[in-house]
Protein backbone atom coordinates (compact mmCIF):
# COMPACT_ATOMS: atom_id res chain seq x y z
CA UNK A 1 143.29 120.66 131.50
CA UNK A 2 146.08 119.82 133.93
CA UNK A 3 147.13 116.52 131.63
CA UNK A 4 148.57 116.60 127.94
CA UNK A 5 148.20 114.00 125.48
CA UNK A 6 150.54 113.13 122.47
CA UNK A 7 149.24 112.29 119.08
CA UNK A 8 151.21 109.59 116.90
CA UNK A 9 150.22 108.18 113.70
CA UNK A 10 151.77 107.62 110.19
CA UNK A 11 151.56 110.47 107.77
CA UNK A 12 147.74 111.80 106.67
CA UNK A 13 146.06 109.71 109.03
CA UNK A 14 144.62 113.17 110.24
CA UNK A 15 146.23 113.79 113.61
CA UNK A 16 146.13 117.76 112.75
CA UNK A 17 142.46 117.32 111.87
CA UNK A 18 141.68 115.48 115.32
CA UNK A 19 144.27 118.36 117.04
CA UNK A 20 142.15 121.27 115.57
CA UNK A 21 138.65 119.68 116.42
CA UNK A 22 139.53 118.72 119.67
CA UNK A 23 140.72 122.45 120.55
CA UNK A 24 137.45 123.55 118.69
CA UNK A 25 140.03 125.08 115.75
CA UNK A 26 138.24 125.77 112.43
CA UNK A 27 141.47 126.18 110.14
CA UNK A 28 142.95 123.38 107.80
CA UNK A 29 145.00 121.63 109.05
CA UNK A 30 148.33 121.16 107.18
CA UNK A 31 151.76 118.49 107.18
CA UNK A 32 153.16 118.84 110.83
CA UNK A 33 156.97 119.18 110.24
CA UNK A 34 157.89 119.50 113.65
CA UNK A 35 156.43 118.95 116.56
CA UNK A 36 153.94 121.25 117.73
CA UNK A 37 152.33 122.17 120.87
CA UNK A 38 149.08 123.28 121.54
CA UNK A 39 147.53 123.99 124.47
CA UNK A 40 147.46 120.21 125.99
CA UNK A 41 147.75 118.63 122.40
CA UNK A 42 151.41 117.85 121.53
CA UNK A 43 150.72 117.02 117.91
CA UNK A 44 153.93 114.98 115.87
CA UNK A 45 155.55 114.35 112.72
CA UNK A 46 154.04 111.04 110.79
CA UNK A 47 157.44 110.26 110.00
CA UNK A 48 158.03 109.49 113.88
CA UNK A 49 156.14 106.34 114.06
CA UNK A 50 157.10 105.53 110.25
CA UNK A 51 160.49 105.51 110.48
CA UNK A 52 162.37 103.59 113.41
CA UNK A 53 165.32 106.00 113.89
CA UNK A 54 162.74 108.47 115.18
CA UNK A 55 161.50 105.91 117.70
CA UNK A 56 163.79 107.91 120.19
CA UNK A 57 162.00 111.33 119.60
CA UNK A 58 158.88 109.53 120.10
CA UNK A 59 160.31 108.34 123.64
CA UNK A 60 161.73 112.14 124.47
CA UNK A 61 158.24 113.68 123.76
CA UNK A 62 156.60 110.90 126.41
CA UNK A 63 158.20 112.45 129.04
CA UNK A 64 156.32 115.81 128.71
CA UNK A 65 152.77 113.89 128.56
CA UNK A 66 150.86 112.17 130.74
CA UNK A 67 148.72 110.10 128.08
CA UNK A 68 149.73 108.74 124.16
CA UNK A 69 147.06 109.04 121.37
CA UNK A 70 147.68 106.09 118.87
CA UNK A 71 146.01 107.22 115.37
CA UNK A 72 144.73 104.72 112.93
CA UNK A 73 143.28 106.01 109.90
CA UNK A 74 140.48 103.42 109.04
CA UNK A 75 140.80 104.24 105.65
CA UNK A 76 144.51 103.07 105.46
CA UNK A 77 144.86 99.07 104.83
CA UNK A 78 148.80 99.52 105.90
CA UNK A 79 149.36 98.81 110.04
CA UNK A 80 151.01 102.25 111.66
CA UNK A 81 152.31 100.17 114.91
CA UNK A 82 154.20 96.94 115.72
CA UNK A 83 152.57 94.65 117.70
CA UNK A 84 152.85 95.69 121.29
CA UNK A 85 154.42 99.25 120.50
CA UNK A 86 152.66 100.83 123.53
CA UNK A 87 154.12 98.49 126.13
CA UNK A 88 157.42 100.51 125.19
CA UNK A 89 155.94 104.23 126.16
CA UNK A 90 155.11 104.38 129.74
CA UNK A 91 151.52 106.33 129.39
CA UNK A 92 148.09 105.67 129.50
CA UNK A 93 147.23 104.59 125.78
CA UNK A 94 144.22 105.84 123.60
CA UNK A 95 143.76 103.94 121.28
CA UNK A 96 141.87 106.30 118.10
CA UNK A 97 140.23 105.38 114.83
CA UNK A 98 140.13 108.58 112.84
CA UNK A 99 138.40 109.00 109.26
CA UNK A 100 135.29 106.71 110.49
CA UNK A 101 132.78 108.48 108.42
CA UNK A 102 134.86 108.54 104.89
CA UNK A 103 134.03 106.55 102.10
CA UNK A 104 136.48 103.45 102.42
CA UNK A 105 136.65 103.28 105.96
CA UNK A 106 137.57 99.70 107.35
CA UNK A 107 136.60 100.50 111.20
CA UNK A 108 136.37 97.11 112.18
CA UNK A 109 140.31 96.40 110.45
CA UNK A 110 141.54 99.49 112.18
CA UNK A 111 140.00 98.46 115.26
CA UNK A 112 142.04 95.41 115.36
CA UNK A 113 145.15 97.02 114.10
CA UNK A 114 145.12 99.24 117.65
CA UNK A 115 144.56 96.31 119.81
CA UNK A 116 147.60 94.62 118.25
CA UNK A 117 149.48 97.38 119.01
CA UNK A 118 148.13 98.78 122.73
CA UNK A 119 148.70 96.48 125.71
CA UNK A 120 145.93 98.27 126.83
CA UNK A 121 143.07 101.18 127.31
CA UNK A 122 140.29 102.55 125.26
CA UNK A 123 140.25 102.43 121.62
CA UNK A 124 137.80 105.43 120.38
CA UNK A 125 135.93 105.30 116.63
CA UNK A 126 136.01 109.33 115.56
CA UNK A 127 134.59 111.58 112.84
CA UNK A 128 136.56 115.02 113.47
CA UNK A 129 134.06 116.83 111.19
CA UNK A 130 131.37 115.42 112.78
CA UNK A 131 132.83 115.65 116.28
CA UNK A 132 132.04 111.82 116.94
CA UNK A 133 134.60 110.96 120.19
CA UNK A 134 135.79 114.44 120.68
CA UNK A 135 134.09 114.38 123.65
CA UNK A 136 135.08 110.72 125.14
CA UNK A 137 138.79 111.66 124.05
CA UNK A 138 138.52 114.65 126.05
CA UNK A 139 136.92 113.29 128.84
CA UNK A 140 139.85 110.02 128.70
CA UNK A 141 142.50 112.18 128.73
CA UNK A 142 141.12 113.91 131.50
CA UNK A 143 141.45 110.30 133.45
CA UNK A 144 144.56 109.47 136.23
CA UNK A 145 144.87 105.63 135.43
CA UNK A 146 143.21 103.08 133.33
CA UNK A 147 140.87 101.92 136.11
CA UNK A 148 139.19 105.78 136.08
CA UNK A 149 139.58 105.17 132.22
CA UNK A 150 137.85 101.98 132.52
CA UNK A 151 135.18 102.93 134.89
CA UNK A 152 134.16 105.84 132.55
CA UNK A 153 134.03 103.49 129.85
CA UNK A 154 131.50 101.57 132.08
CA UNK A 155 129.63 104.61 132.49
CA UNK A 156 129.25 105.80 129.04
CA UNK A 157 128.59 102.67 127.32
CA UNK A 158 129.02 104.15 123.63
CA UNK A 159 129.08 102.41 120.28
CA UNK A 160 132.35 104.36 119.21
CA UNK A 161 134.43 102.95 122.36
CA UNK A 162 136.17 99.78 123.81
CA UNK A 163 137.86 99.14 125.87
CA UNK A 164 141.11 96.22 125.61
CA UNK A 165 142.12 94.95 129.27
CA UNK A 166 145.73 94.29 130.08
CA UNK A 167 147.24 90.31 128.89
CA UNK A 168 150.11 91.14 131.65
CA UNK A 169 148.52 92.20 134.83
């Protein structure tokens, strides 16, 4: 895959698990300290999206990838991103809803929580050990722009994505 995507969530909200099933990995996945770069994954530190100081590392990483994965576990009631927070990375935005299938998940809440957050793109509902939305994640980040994104979203027509269109066009 010529593009690489970079993962950021708040801590546990299983961007390691999504990394590892999305390269097809089958080892447990364990507290990213640093960042760490596989293949096309660049996989970060909770702490960079919890903590404002690290804002800036978040910002350094985005120039090395062509597309930003925003994780929201659906099983966490506290909101990872300020409103808008994509509008200040200059990538094509995925928006993903990880721990869908767990006991406590709050899809719909989570849901919302990303399109507070993203300006704009797909927001993807995923099970990483049930592979739910490897495949459309894979296929999103292998998209150019948000109109491919958009058309493929228009193609596919699955329950586990939407799609949010741009308020400032």
């Amino acid at each position: 895959m010529t593009n690489r995507a970079m993962l950021i969530g708040s801590v546990g909200a299983g961007k390691s698990t999504l990394t590892n099933a999305l390269l097809g990995r089958k080892v447990e996945a364990v507290k990213t300290q640093s960042l760490q770069y596989y293949d096309w994954i660049v996989d970060t530190p909770g702490e960079y999206v919890e903590n404002p100081l690290f804002y800036k590392s978040i910002m350094a990483t985005a120039l090395e990838v062509t597309h930003v994965l925003f994780i929201q576990d659906a099983t966490n009631q506290k909101i990872t991103f300020p409103p808008g927070f994509s509008s200040g990375i200059p990538k094509l935005a995925i928006g993903v809803v990880t721990k869908a299938d767990a006991e406590h998940a709050d899809v719909d809440q989570a849901i919302s929580k990303l399109m507070k957050s993203m300006v704009q793109g797909p927001i993807v509902v995923t099970s990483s050990f049930k592979q739910q939305g490897m495949q459309e994640i894979l296929d999103l980040v292998s998209c150019n722009s948000y109109n491919e994104m958009k058309e493929y979203d228009e193609k596919v027509k699955k329950m586990c994505l939407f799609y949010k269109e741009s308020l400032f066009r």
